[in-house]
N, C-alpha and C. Protein backbone atom coordinates (compact mmCIF):
# COMPACT_ATOMS: atom_id res chain seq x y z
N UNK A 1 135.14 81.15 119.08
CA UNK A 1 135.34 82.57 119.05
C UNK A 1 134.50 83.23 117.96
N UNK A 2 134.14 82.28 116.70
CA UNK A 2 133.48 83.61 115.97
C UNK A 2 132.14 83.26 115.96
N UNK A 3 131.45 82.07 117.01
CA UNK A 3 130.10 82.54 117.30
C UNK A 3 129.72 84.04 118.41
N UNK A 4 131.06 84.34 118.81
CA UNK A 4 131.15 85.10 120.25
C UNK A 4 131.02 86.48 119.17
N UNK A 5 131.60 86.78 117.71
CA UNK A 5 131.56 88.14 117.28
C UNK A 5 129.89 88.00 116.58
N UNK A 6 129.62 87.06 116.40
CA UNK A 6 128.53 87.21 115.22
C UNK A 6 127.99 87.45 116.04
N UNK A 7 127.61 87.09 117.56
CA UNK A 7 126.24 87.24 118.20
C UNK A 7 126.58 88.56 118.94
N UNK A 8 127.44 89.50 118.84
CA UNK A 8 128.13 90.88 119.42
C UNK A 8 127.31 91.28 118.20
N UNK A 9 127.65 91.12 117.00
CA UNK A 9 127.18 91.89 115.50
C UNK A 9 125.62 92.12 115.35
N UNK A 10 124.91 91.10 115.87
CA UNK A 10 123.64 91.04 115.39
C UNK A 10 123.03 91.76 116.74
N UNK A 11 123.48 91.80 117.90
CA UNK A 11 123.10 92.32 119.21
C UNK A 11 122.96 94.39 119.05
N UNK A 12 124.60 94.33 117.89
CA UNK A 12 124.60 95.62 117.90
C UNK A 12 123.72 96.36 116.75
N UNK A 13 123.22 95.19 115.65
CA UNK A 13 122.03 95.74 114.37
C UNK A 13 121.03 95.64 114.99
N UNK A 14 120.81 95.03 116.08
CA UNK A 14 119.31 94.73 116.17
C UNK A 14 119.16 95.73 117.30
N UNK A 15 119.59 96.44 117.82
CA UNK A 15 119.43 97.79 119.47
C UNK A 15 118.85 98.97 118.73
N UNK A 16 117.60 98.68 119.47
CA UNK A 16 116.75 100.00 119.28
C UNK A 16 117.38 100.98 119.72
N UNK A 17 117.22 102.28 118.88
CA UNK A 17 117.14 103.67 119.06
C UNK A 17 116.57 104.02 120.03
N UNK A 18 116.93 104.79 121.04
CA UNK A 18 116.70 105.36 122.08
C UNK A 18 116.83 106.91 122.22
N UNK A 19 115.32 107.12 121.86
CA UNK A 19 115.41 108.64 121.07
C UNK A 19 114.98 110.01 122.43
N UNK A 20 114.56 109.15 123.50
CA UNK A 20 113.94 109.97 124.39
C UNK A 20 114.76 111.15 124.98
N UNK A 21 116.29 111.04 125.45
CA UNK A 21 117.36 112.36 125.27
C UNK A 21 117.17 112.96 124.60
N UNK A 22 116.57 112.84 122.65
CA UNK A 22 116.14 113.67 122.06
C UNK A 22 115.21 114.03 121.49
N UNK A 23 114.10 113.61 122.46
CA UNK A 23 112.84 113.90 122.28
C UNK A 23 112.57 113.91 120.94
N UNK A 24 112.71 112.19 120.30
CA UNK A 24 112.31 111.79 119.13
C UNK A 24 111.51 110.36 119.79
N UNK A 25 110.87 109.90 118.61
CA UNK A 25 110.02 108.35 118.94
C UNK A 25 110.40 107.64 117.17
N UNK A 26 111.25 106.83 117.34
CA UNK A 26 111.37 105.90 115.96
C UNK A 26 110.27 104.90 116.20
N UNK A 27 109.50 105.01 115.70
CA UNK A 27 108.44 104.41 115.12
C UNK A 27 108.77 102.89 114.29
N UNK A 28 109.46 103.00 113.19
CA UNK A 28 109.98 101.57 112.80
C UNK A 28 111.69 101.85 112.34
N UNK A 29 112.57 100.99 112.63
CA UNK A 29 113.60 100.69 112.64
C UNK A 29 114.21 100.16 111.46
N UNK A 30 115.22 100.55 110.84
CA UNK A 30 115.73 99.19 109.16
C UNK A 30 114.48 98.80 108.55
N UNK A 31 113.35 99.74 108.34
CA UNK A 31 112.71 99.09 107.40
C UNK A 31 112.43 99.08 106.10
N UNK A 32 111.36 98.86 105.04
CA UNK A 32 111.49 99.21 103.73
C UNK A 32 110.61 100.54 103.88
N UNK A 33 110.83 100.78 102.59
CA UNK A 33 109.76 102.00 101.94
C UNK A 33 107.83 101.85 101.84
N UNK A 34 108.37 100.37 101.36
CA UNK A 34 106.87 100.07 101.49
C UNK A 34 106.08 99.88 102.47
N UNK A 35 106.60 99.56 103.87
CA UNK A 35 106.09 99.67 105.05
C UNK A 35 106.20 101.07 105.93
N UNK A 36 106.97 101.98 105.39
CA UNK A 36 107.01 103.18 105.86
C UNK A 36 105.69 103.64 105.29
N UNK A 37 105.39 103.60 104.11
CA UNK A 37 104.69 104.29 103.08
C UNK A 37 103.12 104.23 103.90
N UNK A 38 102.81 103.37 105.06
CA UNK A 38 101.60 103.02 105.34
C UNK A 38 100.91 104.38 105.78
N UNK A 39 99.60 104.76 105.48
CA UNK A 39 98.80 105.62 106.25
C UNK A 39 98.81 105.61 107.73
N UNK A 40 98.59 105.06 108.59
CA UNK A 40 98.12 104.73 109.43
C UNK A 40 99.11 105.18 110.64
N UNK A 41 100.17 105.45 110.44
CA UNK A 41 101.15 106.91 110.93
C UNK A 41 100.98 107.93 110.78
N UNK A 42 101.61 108.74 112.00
CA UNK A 42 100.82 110.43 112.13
C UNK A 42 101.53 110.90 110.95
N UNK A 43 100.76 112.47 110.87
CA UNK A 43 101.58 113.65 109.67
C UNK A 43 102.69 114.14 110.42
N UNK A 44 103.13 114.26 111.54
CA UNK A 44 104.73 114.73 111.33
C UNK A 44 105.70 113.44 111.70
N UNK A 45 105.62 112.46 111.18
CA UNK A 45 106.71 111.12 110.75
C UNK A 45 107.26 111.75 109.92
N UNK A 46 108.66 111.36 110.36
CA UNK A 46 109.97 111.55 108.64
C UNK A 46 110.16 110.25 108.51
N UNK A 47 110.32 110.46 107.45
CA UNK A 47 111.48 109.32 106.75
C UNK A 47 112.67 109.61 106.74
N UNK A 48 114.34 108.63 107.67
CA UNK A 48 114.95 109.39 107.80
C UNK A 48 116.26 108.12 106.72
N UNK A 49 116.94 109.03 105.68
CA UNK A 49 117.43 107.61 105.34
C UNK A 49 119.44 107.97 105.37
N UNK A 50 119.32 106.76 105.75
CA UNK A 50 121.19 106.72 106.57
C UNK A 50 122.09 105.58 105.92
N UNK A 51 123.20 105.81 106.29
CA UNK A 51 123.67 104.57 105.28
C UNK A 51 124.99 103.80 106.88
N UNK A 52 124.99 103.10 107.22
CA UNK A 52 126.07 102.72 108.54
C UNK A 52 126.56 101.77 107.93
N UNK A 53 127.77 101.22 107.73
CA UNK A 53 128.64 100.85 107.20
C UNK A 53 128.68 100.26 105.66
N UNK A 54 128.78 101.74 104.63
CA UNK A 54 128.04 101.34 103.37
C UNK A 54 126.46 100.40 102.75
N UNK A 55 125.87 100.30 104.04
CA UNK A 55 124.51 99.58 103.78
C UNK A 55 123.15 101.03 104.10
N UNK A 56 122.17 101.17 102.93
CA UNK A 56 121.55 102.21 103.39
C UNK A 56 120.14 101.90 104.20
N UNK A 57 119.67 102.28 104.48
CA UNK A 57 118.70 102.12 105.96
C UNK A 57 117.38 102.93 105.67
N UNK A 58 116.26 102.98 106.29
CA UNK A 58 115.31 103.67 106.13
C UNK A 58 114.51 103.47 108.00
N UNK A 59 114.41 104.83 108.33
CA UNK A 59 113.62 104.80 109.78
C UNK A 59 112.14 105.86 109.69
N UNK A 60 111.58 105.23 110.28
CA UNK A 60 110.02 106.16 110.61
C UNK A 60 110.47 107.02 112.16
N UNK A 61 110.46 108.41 111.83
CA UNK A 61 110.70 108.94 113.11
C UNK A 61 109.64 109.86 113.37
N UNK A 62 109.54 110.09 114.80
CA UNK A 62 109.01 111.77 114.54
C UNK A 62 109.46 112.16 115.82
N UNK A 63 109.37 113.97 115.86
CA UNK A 63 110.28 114.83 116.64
C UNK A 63 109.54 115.97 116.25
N UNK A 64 109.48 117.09 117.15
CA UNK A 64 109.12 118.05 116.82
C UNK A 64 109.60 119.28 115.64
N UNK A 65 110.89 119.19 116.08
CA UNK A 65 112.21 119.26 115.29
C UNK A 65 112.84 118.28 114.49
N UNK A 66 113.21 118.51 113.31
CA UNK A 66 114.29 117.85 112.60
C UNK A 66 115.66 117.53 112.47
N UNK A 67 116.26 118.57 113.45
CA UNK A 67 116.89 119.01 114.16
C UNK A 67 117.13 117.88 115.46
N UNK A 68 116.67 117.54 115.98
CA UNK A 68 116.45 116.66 116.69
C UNK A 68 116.57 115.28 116.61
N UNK A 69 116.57 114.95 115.39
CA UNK A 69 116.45 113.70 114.69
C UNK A 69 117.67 113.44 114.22
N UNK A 70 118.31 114.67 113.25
CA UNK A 70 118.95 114.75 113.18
C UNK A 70 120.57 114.78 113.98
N UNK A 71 120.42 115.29 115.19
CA UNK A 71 121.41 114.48 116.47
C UNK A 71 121.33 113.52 116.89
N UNK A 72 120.11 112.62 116.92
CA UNK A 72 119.82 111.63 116.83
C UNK A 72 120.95 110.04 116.19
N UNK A 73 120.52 110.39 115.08
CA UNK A 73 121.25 109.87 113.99
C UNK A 73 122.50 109.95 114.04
N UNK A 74 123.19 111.56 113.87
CA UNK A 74 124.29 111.82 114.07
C UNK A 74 125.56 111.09 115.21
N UNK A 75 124.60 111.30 116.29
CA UNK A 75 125.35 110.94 117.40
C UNK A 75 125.67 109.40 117.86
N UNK A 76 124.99 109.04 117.01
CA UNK A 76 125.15 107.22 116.86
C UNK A 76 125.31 106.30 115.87
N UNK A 77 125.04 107.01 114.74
CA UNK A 77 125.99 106.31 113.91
C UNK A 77 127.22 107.10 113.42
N UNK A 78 126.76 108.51 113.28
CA UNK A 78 128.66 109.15 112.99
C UNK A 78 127.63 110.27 112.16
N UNK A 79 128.41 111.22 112.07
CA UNK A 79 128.73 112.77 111.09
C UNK A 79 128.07 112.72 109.95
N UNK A 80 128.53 111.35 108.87
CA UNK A 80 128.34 111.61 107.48
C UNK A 80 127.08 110.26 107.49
N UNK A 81 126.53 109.97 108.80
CA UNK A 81 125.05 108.69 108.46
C UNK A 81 124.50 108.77 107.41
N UNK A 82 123.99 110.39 108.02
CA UNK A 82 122.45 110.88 107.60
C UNK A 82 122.63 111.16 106.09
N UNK A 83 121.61 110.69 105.37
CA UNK A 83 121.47 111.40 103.79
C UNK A 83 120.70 112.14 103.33
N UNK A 84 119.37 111.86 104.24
CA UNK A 84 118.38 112.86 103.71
C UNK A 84 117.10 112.76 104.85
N UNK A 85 116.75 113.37 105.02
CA UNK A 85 115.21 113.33 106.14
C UNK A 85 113.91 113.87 105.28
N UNK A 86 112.78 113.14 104.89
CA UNK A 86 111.72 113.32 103.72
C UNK A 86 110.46 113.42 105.04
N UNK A 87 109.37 113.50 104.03
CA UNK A 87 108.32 113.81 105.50
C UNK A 87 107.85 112.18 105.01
N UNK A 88 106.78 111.73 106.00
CA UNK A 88 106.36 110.38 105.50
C UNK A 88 105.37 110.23 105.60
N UNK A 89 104.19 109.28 104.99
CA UNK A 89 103.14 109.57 104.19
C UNK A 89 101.87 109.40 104.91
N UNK A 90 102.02 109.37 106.42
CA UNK A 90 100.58 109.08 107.45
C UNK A 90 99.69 110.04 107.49
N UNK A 91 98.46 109.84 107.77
CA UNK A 91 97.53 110.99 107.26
C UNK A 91 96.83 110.98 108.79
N UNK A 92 97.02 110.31 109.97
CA UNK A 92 96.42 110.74 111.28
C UNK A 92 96.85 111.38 111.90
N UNK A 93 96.12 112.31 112.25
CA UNK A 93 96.79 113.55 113.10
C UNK A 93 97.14 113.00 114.38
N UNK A 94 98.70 113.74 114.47
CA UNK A 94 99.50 113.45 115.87
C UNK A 94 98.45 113.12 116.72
N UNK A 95 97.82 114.25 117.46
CA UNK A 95 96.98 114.19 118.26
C UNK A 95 96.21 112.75 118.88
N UNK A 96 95.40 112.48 117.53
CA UNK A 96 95.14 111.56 117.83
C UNK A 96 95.59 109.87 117.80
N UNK A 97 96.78 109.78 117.26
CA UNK A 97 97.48 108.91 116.96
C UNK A 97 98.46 108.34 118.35
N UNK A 98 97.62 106.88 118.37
CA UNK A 98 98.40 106.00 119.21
C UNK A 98 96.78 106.29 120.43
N UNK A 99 95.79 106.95 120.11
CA UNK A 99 95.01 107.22 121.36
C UNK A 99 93.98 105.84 121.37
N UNK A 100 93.31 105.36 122.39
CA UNK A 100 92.53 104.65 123.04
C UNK A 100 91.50 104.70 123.67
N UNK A 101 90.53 104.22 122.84
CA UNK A 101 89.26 104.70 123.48
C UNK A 101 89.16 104.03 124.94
N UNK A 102 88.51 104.63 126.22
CA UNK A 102 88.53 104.02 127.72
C UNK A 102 87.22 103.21 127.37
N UNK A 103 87.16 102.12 128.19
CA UNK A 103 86.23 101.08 128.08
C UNK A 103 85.22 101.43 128.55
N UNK A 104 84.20 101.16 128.17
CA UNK A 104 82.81 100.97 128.37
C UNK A 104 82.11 100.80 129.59
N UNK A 105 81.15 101.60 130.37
CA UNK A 105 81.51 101.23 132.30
C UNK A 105 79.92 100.74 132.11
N UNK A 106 79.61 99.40 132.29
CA UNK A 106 78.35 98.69 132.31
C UNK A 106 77.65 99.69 133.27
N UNK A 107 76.25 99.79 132.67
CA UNK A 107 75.11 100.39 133.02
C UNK A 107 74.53 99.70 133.95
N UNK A 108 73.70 100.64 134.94
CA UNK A 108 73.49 99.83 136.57
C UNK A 108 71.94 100.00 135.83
N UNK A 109 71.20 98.74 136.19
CA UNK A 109 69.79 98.66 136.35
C UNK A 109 68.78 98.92 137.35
């Protein structure tokens, strides 16, 4: 029986956020500061930091709204999660962030 709760426990820390109802995208999940801190994330990422059962948390989100994120949070872990929402430190513009250059179409001779 208490391999049956531990593997319920770790099933329920480890379930991604499913932000698309509120037109948010969590980017990284429970992570540190120092991996939030990376450039290489767009300029409107927050940092959103929460605390779910006295343990505090750190997520990379973005949303157009904060507002948004903020129900987010709210609505799944509870009322009093959220502690603070900061902006976070990526310097690529939305726009182009996450884009792909199309491949190369070989030249006919």
């Amino acid at each position: 029986m208490t391999t049956d709760v531990k593997k319920e426990e770790t099933k329920k820390e480890d379930k991604k956020l499913d932000g698309s109802s509120y037109d948010c995208e969590v980017l990284l999940q429970r992570t540190t500061l120092e991996a939030a801190n990376d450039k290489k994330y767009p300029t409107d990422a927050k940092l959103v930091h929460y605390e779910v059962e006295g343990k505090m948390f750190i997520d990379l989100t973005r949303s157009q709204k904060n507002v948004n994120i903020f129900d987010l949070y709210c609505d799944t872990y509870g009322k009093t999660a959220v502690k603070r929402i900061d902006f976070g430190y990526g310097t690529v513009s939305p726009q182009r962030w996450g884009y792909k250059t199309p491949p190369q179409k070989k030249k006919r001779r």
